[in-house]
Protein backbone atom coordinates (compact mmCIF):
# COMPACT_ATOMS: atom_id res chain seq x y z
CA UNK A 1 95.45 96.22 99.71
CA UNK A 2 92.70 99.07 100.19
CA UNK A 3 91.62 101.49 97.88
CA UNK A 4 89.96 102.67 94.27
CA UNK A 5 90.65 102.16 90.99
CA UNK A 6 88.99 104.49 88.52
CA UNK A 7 88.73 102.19 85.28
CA UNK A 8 88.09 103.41 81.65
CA UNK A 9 86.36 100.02 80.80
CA UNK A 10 86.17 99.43 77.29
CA UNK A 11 83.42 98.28 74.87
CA UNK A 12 82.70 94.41 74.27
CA UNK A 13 83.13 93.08 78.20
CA UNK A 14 80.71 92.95 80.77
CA UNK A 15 81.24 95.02 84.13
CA UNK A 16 81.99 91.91 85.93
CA UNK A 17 84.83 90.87 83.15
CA UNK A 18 86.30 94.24 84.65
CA UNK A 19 86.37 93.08 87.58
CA UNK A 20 87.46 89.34 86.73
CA UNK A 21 90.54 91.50 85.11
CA UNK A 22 91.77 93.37 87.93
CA UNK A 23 91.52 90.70 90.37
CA UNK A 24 93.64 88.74 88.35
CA UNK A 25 96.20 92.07 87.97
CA UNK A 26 95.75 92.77 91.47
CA UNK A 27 96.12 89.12 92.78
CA UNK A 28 93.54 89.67 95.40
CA UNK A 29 89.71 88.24 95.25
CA UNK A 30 87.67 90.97 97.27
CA UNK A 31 87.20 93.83 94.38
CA UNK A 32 83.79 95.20 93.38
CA UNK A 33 82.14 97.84 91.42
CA UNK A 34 79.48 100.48 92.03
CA UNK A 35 77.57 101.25 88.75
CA UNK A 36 77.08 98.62 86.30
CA UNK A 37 77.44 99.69 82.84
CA UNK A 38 76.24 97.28 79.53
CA UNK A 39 78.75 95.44 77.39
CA UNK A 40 78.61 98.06 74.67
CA UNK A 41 78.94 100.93 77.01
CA UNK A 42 82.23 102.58 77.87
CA UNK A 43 83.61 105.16 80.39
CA UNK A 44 84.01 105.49 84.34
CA UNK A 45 84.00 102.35 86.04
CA UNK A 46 84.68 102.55 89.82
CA UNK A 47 86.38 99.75 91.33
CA UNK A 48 86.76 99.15 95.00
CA UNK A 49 89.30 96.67 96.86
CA UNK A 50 90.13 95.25 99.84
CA UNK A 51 88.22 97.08 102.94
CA UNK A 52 86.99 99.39 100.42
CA UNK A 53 84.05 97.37 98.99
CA UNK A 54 82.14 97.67 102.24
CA UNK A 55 81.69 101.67 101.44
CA UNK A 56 79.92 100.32 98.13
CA UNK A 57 76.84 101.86 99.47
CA UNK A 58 77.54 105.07 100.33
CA UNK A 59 78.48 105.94 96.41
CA UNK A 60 76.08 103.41 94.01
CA UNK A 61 73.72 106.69 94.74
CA UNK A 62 76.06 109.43 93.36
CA UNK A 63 75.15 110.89 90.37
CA UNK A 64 76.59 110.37 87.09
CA UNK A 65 77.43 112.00 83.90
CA UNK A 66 77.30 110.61 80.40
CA UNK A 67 77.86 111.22 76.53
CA UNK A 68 75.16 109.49 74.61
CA UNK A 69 74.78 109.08 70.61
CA UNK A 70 71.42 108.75 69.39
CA UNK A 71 70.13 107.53 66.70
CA UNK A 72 66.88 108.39 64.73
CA UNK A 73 64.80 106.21 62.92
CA UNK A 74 63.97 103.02 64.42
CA UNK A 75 64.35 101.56 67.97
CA UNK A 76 65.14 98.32 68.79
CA UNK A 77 64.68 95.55 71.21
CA UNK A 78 67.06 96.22 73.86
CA UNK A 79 66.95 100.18 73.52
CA UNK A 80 70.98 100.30 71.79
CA UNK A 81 72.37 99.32 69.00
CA UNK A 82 72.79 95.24 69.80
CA UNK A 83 68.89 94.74 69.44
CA UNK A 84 66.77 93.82 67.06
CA UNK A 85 65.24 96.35 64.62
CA UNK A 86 61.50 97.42 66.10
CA UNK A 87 60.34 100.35 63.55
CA UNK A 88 58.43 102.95 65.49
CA UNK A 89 55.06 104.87 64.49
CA UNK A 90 56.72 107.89 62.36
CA UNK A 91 53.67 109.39 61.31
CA UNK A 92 54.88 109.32 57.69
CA UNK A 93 58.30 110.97 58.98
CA UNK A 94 61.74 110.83 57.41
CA UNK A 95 64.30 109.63 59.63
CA UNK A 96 66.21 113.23 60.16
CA UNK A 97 65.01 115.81 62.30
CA UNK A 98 65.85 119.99 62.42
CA UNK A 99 68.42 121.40 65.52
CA UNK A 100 65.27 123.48 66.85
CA UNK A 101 63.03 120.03 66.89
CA UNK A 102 65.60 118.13 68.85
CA UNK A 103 66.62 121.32 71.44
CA UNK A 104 62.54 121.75 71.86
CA UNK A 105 62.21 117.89 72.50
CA UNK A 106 64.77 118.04 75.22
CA UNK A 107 63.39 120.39 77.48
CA UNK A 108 60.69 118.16 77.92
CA UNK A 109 63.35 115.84 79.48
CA UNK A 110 65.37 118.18 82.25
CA UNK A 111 64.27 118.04 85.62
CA UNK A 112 62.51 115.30 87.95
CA UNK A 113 60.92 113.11 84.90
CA UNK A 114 59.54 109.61 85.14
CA UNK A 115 60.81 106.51 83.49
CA UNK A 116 59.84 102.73 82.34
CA UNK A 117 62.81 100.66 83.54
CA UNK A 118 63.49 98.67 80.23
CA UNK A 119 62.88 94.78 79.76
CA UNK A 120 66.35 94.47 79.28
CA UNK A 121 67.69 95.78 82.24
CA UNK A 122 68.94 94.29 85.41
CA UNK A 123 66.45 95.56 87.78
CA UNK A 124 64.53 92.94 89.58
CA UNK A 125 60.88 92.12 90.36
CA UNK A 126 59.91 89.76 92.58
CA UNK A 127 63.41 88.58 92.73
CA UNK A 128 64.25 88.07 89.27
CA UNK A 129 66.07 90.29 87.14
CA UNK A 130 63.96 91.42 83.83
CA UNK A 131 66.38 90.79 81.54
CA UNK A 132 65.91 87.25 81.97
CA UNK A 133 62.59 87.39 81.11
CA UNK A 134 63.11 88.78 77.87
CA UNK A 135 65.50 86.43 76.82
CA UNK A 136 62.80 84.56 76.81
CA UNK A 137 60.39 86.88 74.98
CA UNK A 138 57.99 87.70 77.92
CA UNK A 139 57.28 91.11 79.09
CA UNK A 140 56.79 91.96 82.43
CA UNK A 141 54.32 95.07 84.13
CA UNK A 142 56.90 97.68 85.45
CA UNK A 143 55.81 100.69 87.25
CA UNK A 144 57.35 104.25 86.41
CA UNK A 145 60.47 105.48 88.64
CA UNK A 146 61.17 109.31 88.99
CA UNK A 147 64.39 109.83 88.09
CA UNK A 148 66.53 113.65 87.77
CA UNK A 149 68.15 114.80 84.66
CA UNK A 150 70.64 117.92 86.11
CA UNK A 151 71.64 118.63 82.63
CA UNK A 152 71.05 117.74 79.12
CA UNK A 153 72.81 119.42 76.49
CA UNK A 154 72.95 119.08 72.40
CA UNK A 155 76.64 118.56 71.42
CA UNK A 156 75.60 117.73 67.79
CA UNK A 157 75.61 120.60 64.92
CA UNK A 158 73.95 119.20 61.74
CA UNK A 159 76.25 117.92 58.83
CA UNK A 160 76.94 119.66 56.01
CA UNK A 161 75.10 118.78 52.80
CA UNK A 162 76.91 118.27 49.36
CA UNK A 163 75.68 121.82 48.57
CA UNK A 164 77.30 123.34 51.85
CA UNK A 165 74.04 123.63 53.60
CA UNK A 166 73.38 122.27 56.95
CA UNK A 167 71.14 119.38 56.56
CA UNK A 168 69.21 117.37 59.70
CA UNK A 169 69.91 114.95 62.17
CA UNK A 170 70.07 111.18 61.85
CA UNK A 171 72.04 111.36 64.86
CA UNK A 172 72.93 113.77 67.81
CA UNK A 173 75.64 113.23 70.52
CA UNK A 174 74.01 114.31 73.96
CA UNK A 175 75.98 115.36 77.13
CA UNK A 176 73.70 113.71 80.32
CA UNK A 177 74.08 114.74 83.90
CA UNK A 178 71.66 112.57 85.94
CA UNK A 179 70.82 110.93 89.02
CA UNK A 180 71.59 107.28 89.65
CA UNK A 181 69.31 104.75 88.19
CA UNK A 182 68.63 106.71 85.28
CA UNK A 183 68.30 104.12 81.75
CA UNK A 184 69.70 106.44 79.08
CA UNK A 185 68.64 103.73 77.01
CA UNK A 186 65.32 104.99 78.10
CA UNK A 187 65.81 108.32 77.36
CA UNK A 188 66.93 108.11 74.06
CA UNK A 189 64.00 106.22 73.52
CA UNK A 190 61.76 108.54 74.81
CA UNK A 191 63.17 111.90 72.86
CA UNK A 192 62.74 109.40 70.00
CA UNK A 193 59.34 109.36 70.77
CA UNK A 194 58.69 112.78 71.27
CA UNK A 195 60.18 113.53 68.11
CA UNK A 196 57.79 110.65 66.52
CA UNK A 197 60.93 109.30 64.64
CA UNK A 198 62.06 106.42 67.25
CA UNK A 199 65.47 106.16 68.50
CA UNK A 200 67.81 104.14 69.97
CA UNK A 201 71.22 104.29 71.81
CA UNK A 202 74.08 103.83 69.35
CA UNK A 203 77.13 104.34 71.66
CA UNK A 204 77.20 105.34 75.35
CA UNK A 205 80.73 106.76 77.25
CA UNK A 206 80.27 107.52 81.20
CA UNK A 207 82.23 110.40 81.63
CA UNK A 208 81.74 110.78 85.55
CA UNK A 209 80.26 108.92 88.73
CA UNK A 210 79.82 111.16 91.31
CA UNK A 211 83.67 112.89 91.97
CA UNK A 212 85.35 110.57 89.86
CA UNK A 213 85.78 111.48 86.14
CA UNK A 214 87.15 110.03 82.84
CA UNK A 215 89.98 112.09 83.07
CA UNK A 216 91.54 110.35 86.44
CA UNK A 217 90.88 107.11 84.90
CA UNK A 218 93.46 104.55 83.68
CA UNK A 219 92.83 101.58 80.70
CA UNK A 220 92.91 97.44 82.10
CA UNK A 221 96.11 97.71 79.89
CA UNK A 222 97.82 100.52 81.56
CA UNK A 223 96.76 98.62 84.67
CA UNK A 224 98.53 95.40 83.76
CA UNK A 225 101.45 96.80 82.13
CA UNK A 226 102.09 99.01 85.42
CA UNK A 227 105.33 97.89 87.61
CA UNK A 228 103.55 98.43 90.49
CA UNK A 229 99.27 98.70 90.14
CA UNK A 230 98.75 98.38 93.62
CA UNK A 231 100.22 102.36 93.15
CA UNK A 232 96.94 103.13 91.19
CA UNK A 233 95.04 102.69 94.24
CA UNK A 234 93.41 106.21 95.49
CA UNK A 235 93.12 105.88 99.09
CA UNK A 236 89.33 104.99 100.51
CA UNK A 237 88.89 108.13 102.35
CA UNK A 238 88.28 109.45 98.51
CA UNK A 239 84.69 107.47 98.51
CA UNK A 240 83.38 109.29 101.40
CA UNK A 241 85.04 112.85 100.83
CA UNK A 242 81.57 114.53 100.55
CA UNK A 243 80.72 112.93 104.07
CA UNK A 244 80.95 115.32 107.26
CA UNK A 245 83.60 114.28 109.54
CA UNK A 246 84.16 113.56 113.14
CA UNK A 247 87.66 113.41 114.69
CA UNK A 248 88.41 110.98 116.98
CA UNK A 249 90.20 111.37 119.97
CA UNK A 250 93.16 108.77 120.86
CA UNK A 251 90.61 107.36 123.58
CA UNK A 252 87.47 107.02 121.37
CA UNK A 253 89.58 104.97 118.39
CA UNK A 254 89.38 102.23 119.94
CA UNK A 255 86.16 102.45 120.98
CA UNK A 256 85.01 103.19 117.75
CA UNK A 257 86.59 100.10 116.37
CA UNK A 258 84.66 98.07 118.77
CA UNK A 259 81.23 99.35 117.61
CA UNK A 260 80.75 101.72 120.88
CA UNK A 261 79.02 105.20 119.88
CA UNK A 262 80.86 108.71 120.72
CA UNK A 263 78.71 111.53 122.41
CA UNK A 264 78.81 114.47 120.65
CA UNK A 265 77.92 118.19 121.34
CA UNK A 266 76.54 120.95 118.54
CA UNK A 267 77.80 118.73 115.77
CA UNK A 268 75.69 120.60 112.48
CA UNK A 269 74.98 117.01 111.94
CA UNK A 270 71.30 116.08 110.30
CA UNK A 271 69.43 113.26 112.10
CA UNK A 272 70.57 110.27 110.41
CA UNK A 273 73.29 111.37 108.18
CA UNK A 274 76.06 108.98 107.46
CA UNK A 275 79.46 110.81 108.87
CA UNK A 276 83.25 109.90 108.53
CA UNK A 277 84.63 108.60 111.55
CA UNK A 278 88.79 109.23 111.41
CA UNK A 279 91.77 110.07 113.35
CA UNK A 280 93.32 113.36 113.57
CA UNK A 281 95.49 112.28 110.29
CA UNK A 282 92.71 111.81 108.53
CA UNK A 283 92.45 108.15 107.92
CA UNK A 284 89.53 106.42 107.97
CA UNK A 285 88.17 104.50 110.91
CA UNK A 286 84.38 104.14 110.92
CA UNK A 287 81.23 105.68 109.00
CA UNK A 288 79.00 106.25 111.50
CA UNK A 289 75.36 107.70 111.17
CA UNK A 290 73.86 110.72 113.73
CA UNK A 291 71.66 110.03 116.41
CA UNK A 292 69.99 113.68 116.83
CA UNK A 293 67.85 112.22 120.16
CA UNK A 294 70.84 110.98 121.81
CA UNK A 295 73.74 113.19 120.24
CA UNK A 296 75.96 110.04 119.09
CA UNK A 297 77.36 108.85 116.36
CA UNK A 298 77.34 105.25 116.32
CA UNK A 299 79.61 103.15 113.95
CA UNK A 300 78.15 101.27 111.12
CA UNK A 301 81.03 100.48 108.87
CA UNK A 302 84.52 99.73 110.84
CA UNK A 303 87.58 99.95 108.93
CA UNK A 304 90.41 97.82 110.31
């Protein structure tokens, strides 16, 4: 059993309960994940089984897409709404803040922009992840990581008052295209910041990761109330569609299979680039990366 699942993973479980699920649906143990995403958060969840795990690297990079609610007024501990209450310097402001405020604060925050990985975050230094040293209320020196928001866009318009009026913002839902390893968590709390209110990330939905979107996903329910899930599974060759490709000749399968390289001649290939390796149906046999000096591809990851 090879292939992807594209899983709408619901609030209250950890990434790894997701996958703890669908091995148990799937009755098969080798299932991962690219793209971790917090207990509270929901959305796209990419799952990969069987032979398909081992192309886990050649997506965690792809970018991704969220919708973010924000709230003004405080932050908190952990950056989202399961922290502890940490009031922020206000400057003697109310809570709310005007449309034009927020849409000025934001352009600050499109583009290549730098970020603080957050204490509560599963990034590690010097092998241990940081989250486990603020469960035990130390804080640890991180340096800045540049990071690239493609898009951010203000889906929010302002309540209505009792009067009819539009009033200001406590909260605004944000639509976030961004590069991988971006802490929206962060950003929140950053715009927060700008705005000199504080914030802090009240719900989060991933609504794409890379070419896979909410709307081709499927629930753990539907999954385990389907006759046949294994028929959920989008074939592998999906994870590497944005890959060149070489076609292999009968002769050079086998070869390829066996780790030996295939000479190549005026390929377009980049020095280095990771290509698809398949037979002339298309299936998958290899990713291979270009050698520009000798004019190979040599196999990296064989399929079986």
């Amino acid at each position: 059993m090879n292939g992807i699942l594209i899983i709408d993973k619901p609030a209250g479980i950890t990434s790894h309960d997701v996958v703890s699920r669908v091995r148990r649906i799937l009755k098969t143990k080798r299932v991962g994940h690219t793209g971790t995403l917090d207990p509270f958060a929901t959305g796209v969840m990419v799952i990969l089984v069987g032979q398909a795990t081992r192309l886990a690297q050649f997506l965690d990079k792809d970018e991704k897409e969220y919708e973010a609610l924000v709230r003004f007024g405080f932050e908190t501990d952990t950056g989202d709404r399961t922290g502890q209450r940490r009031d922020a310097e206000t400057g003697g402001r109310s809570d709310a803040v005007t449309r034009k405020e927020v849409e000025k604060a934001l352009e600050d925050f499109r583009g290549e922009i730098e970020q603080t990985p957050p204490m509560y975050s599963a990034k590690k230094i010097d092998g241990k992840k940081l989250y486990e040293h603020a469960r035990k209320g130390e804080t640890v020196e991180r340096k800045p990581v540049s990071v690239t928001i493609q898009e951010l866009e203000l889906l929010s318009e302002p309540p209505a008052s009792a009067g009819g009026t539009k009033s200001d913002f406590e909260t605004v839902q944000l639509r976030v295209s961004c590069s991988a390893g971006t802490y929206i968590r962060t950003l929140a709390e950053d715009i927060g910041r700008k705005l000199g209110v504080g914030a802090h990330l009240e719900e989060l939905r991933r609504t794409r990761a890379g070419k896979f979107t909410i709307g081709q996903s499927l629930t753990l329910d539907d999954l385990a109330h389907s006759p046949d899930p294994s028929s959920a599974l989008v074939p592998m060759e999906h994870a590497v569609a944005h890959l060149p490709t070489l076609v292999l000749s009968e002769e050079r399968i086998t070869k390829t299979k066996n780790g030996l390289s295939t000479r190549i001649l005026d390929s377009g290939f980049k020095d280095g680039q990771a290509v698809q390796m398949t037979n002339a149906a298309g299936d998958l046999i290899a990713i291979g990366f270009y050698n520009e000096a000798e004019n190979i591809v040599q196999p990296k990851v064989v399929l079986v």
